[in-house]
Protein backbone atom coordinates (compact mmCIF):
# COMPACT_ATOMS: atom_id res chain seq x y z
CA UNK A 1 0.00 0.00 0.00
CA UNK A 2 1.61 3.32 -1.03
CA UNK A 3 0.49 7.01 -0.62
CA UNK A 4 -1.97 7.88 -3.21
CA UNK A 5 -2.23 11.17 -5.69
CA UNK A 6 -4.39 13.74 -6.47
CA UNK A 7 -4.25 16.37 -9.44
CA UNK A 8 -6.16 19.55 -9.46
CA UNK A 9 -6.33 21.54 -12.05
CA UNK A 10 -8.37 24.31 -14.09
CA UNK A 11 -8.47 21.80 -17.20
CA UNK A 12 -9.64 18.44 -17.51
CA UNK A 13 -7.17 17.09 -20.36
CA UNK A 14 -4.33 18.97 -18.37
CA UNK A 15 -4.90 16.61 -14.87
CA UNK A 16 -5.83 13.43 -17.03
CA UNK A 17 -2.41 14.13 -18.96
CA UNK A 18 -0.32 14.55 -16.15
CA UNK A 19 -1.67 11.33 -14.25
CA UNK A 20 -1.22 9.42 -17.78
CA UNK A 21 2.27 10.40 -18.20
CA UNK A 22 3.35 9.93 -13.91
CA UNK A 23 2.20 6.70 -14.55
CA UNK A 24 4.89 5.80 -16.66
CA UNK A 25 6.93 6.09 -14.05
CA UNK A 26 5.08 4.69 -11.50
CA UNK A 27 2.61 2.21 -12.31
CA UNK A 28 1.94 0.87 -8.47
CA UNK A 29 0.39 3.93 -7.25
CA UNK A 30 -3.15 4.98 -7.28
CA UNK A 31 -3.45 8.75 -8.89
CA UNK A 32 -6.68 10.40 -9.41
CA UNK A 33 -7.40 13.20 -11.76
CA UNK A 34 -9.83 16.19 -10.73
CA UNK A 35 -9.72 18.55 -13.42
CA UNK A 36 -12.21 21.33 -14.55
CA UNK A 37 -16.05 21.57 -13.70
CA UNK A 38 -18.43 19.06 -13.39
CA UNK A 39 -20.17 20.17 -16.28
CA UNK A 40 -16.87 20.06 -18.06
CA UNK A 41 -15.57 23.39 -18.57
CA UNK A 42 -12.65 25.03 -17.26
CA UNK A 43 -12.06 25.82 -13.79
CA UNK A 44 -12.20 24.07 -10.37
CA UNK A 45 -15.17 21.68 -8.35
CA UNK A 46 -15.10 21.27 -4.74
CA UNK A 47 -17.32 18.24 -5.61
CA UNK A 48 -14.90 16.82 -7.88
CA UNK A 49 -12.37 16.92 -5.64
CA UNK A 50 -14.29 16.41 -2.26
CA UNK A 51 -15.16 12.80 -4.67
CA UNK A 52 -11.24 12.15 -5.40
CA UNK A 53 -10.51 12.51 -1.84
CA UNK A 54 -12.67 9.86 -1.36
CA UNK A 55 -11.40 7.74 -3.96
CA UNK A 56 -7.75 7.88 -2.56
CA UNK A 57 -8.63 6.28 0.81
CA UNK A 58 -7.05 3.73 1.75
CA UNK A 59 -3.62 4.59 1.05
CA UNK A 60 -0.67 5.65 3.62
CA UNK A 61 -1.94 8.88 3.49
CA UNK A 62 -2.72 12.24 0.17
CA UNK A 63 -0.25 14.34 -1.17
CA UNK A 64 -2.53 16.64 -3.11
CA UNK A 65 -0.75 18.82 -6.32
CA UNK A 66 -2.69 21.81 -7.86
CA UNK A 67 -2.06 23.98 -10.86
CA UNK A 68 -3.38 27.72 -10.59
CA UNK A 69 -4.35 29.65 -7.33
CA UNK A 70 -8.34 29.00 -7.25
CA UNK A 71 -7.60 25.18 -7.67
CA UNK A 72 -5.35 25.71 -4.53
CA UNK A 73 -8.23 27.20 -2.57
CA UNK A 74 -10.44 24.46 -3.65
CA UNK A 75 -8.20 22.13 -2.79
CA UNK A 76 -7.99 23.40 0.84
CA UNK A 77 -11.36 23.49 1.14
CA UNK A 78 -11.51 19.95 0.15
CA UNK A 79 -8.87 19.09 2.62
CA UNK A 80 -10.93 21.07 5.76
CA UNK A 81 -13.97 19.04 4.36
CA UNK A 82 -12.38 15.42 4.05
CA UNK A 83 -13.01 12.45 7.19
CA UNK A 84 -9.05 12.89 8.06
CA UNK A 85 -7.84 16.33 7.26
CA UNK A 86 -4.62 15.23 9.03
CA UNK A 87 -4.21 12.84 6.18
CA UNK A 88 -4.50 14.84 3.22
CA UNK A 89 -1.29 17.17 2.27
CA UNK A 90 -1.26 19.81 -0.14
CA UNK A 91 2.25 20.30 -1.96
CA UNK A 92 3.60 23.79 -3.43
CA UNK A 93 4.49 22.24 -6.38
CA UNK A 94 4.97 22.51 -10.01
CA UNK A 95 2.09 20.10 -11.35
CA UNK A 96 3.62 18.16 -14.42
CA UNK A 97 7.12 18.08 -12.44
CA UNK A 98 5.94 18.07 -8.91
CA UNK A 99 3.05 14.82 -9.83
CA UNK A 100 6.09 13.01 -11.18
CA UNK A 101 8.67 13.29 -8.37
CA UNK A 102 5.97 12.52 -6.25
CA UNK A 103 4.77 9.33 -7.92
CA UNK A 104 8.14 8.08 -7.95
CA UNK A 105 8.69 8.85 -4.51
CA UNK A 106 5.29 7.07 -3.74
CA UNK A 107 6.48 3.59 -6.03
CA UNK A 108 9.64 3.58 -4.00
CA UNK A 109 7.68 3.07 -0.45
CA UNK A 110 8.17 6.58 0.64
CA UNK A 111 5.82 8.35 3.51
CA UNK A 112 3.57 11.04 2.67
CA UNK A 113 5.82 14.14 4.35
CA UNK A 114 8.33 12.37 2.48
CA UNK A 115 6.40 12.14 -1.38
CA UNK A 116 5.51 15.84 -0.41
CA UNK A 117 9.00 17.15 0.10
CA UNK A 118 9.80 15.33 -3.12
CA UNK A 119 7.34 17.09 -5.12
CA UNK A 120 8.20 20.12 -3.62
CA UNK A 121 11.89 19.44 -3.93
CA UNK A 122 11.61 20.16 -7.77
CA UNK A 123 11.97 23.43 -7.31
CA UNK A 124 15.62 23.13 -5.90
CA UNK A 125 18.01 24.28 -8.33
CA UNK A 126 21.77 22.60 -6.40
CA UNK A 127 22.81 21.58 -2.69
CA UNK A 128 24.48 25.35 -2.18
CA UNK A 129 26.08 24.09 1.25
CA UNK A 130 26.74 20.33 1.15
CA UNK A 131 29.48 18.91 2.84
CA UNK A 132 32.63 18.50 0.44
CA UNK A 133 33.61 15.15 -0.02
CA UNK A 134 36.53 13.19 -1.24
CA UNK A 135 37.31 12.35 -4.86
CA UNK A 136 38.03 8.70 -5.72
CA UNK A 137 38.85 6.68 -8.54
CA UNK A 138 36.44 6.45 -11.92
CA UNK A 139 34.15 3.18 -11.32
CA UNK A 140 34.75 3.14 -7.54
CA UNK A 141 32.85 3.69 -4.08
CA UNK A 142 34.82 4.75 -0.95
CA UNK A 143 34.34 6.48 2.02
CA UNK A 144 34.74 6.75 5.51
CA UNK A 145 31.70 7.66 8.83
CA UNK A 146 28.78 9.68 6.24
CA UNK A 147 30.18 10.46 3.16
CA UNK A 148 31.03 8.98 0.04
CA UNK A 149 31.59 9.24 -3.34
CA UNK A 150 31.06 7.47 -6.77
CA UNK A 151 31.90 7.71 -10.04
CA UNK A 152 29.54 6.47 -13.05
CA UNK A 153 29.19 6.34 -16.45
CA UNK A 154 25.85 6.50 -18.30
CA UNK A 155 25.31 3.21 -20.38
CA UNK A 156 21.41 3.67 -21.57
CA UNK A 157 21.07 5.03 -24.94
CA UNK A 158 18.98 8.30 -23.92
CA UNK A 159 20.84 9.09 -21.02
CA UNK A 160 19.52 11.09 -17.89
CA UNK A 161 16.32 12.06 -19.79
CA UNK A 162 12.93 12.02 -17.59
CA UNK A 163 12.54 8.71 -16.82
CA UNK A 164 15.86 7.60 -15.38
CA UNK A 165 16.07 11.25 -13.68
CA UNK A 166 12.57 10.60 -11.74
CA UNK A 167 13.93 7.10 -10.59
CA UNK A 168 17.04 8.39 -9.12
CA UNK A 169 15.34 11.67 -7.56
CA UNK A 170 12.51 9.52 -6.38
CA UNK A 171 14.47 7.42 -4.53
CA UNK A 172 17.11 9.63 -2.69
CA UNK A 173 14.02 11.76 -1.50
CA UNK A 174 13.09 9.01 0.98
CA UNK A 175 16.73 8.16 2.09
CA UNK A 176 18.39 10.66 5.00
CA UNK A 177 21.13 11.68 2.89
CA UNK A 178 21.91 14.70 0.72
CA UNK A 179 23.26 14.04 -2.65
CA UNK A 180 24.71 15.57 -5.44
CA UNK A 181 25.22 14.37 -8.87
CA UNK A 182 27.40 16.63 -11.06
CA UNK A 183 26.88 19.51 -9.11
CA UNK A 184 23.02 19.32 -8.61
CA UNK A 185 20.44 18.46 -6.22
CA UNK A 186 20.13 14.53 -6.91
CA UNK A 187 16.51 14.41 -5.46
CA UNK A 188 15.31 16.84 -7.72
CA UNK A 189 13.95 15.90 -11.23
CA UNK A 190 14.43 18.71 -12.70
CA UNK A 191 17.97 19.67 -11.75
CA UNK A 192 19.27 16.46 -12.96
CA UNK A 193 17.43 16.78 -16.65
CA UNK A 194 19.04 20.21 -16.82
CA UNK A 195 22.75 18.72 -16.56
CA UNK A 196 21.97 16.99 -20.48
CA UNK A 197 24.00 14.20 -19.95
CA UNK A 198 23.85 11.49 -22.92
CA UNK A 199 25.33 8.08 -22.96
CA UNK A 200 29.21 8.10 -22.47
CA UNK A 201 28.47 11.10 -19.78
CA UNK A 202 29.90 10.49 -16.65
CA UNK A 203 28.08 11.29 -13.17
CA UNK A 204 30.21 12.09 -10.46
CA UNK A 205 28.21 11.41 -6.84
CA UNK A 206 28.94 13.00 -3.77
CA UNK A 207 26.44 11.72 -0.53
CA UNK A 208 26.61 12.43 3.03
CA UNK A 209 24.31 11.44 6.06
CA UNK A 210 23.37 8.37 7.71
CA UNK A 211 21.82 7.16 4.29
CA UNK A 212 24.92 8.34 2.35
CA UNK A 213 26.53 4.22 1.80
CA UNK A 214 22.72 3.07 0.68
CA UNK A 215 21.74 6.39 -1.65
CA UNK A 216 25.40 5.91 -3.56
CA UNK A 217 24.85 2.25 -4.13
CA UNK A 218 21.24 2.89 -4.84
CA UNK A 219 22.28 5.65 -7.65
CA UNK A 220 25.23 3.48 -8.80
CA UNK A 221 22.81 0.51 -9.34
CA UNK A 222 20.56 2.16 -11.44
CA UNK A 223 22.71 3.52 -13.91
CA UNK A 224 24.85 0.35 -14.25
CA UNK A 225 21.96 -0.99 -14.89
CA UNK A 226 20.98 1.07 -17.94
CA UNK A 227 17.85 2.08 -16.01
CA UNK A 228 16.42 -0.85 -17.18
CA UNK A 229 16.39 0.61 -20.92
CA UNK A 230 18.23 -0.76 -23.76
């Protein structure tokens, strides 16, 4: 059982595309789209969502992403209105880039504060701050107490495109560790799309924390692997 989705938005094509293409990525979790009027015209239905609320019990819990300002407002009302307002979380989040990160975040296991923050963790441009780590050899993993680095080179033919980039940010948002991956925040989608890195492109992977070890590995796996793509 994972935490389950809901997209508001002005536009009903606009929520039903964005829960189409988050599936993709994360075919396990349960995301329902509440887009434009009951009668079917632009613009936002306390019913509609008050009725998608309802839908997504039975999960660990709502993260709730919105597009425009009155569909933020409705959502809120919805979330006063629902049986466990406690459960139901509203992100500040970009919708199409936001819904993503979240849904990956949700297929890996992670909480609802923690499929939240990811959504919300799209916004992040770096990790201005993190703790500087070590270099090491190409190919290898060392490290000593929290931190560690890796080096790794992308195999799969389309490189970090959005796919492989929501599977790696997805899954460091629910570890304790910060990570960076060329530079930029590796729990957020965006960031890591923007470095353009093809196949051939190394990624260079700094972690620290008490998750540091498991979100290196976990990184490292996934792109040794190809991401699973040819």
């Amino acid at each position: 059982m994972t935490v389950r989705l809901v997209v508001v938005s002005h536009s009903e094509k606009i929520a039903d595309g964005a829960v189409e293409l988050a599936a993709q990525m994360a075919p396990d979790v349960v995301m329902i789209a509440a887009g434009g009027t009951s009668d079917g015209r632009i613009g936002t239905s306390l019913e509609k969502v008050m009725s998608a609320l309802d839908q997504a019990n039975g999960g660990e819990g709502v993260v709730v992403l919105t597009d425009l300002g009155s569909a933020v407002m409705t959502a809120e009302s919805a979330q006063e209105l629902a049986e466990d307002p406690a459960a139901v979380l509203l992100a500040d989040a970009p919708l199409v880039e936001g819904l993503v990160a979240a849904a990956v975040a949700a297929q890996a296991g992670a909480d609802a504060q923690a499929v939240k923050q990811a959504a919300e963790d799209v916004y992040g441009s770096g990790a201005a701050g993190a703790s500087p780590v070590s270099k090491v050899a190409e190919g290898s993993v060392t490290g000593a107490g929290p931190d560690f680095t890796g080096d790794f080179e992308l195999i799969n033919q389309a490189g970090m495109h959005a796919r492989p980039a929501a599977k790696v940010a997805g899954g460091l948002s629910s570890m304790n560790a910060d990570v960076t991956i060329n530079g930029v925040d590796g729990a957020s989608m965006t960031a890591l799309m923007t470095l353009g890195a093809g196949k051939g492109s190394m990624l260079h992977v700094e972690a620290w924390g008490p998750d540091a070890e498991r979100a290196l590995n976990y990184v490292g796996g996934l792109v040794q692997a190809g991401f699973g793509e040819p």
